[in-house]
C-alpha atoms as a PDB file:
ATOM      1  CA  UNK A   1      -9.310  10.761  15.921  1.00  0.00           C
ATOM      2  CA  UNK A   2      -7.193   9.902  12.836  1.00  0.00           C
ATOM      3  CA  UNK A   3      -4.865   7.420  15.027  1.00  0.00           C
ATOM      4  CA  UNK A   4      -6.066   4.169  13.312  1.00  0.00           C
ATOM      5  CA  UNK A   5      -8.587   5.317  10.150  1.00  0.00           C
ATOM      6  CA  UNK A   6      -6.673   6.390   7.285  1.00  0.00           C
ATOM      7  CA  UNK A   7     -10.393   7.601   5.649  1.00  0.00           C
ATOM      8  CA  UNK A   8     -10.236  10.275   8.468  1.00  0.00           C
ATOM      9  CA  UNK A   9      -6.424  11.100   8.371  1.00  0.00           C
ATOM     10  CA  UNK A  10      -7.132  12.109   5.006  1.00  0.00           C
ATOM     11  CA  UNK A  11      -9.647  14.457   5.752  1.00  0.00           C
ATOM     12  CA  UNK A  12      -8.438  15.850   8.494  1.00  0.00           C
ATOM     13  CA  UNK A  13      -5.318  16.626   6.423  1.00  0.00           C
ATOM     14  CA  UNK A  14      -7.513  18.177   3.632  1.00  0.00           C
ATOM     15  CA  UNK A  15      -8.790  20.283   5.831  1.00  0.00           C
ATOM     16  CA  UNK A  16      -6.681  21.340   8.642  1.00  0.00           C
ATOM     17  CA  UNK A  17      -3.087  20.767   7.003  1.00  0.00           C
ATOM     18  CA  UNK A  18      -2.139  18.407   9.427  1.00  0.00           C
ATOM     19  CA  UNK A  19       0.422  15.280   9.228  1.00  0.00           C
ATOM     20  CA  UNK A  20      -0.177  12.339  10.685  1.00  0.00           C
ATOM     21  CA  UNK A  21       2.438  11.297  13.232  1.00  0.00           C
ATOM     22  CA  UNK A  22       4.616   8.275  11.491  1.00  0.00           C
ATOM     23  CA  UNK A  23       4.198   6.135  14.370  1.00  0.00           C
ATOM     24  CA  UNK A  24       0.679   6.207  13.816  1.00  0.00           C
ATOM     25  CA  UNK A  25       0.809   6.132   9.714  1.00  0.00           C
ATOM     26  CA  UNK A  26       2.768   2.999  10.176  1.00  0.00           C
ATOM     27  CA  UNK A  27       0.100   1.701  12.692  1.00  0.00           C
ATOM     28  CA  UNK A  28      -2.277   2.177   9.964  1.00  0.00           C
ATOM     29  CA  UNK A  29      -0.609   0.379   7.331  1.00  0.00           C
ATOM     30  CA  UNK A  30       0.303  -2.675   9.533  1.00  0.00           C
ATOM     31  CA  UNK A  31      -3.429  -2.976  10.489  1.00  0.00           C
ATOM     32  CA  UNK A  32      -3.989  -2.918   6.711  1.00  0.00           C
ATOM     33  CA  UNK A  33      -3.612  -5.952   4.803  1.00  0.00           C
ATOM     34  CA  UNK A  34      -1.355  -5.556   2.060  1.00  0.00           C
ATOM     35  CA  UNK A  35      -0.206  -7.579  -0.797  1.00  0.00           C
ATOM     36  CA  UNK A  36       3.543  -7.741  -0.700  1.00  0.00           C
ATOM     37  CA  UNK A  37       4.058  -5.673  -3.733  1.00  0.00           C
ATOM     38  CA  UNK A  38       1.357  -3.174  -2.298  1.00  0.00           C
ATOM     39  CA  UNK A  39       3.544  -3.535   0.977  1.00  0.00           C
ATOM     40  CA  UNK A  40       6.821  -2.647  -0.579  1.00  0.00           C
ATOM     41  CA  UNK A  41       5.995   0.273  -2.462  1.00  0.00           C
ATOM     42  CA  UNK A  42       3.971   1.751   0.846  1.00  0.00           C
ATOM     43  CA  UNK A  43       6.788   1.289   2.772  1.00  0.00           C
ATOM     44  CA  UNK A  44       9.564   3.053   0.335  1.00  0.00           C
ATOM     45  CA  UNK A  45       6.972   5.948   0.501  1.00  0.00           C
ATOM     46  CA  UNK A  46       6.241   5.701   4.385  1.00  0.00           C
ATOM     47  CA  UNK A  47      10.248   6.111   4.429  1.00  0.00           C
ATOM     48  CA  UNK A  48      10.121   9.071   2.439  1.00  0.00           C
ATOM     49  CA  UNK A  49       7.390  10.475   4.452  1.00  0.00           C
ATOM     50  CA  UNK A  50       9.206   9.914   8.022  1.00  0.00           C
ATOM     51  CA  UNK A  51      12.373  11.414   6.029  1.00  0.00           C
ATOM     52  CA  UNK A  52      10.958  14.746   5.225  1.00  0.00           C
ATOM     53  CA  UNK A  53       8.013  14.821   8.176  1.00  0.00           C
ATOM     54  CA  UNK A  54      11.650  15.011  10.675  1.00  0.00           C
ATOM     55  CA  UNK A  55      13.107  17.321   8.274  1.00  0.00           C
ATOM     56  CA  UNK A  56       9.890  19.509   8.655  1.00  0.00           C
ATOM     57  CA  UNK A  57       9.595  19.254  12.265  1.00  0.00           C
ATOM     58  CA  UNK A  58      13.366  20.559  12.543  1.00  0.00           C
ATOM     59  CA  UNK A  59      12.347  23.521  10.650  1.00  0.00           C
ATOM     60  CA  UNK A  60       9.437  24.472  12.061  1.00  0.00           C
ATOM     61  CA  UNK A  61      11.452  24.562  15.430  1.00  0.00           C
ATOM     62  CA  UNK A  62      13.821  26.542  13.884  1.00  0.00           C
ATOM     63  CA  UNK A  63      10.873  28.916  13.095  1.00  0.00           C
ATOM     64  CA  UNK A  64       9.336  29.431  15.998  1.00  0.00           C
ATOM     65  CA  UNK A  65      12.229  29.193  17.886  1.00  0.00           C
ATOM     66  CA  UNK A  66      12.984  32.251  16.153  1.00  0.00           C
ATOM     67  CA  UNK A  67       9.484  33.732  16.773  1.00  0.00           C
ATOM     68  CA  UNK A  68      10.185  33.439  20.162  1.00  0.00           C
ATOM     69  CA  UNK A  69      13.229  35.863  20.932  1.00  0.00           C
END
């Protein structure tokens, strides 16, 4: 289970195309221990990732939703 090993995120995600959920991307990095500046930039990319992982969600909805009529 990817939940708390970024090693096996990343594979998993290699190989099935899966995201991980954000809640549980940010679990990983706060169970990391970062250098501030390594902190910083993660996070600006962890908020781009949450951005466009709702944005993807919302469309995939939208997809099957219309798969479904």
């Amino acid at each position: 289970m990817y939940h708390y090993d970024p090693a096996t995120a990343l594979e998993e995600l290699s190989e099935e195309a899966t995201l991980p959920n954000p809640v549980h991307l940010r679990d990983m990095m706060l169970r990391k221990r970062l250098k501030p500046e390594e902190s910083l930039e993660l996070n600006r990319m962890f908020t781009e990732y949450q951005k466009f992982f709702g944005e993807t969600q919302k469309l995939g909805k939208q997809i099957l939703g219309e798969l479904t009529k």
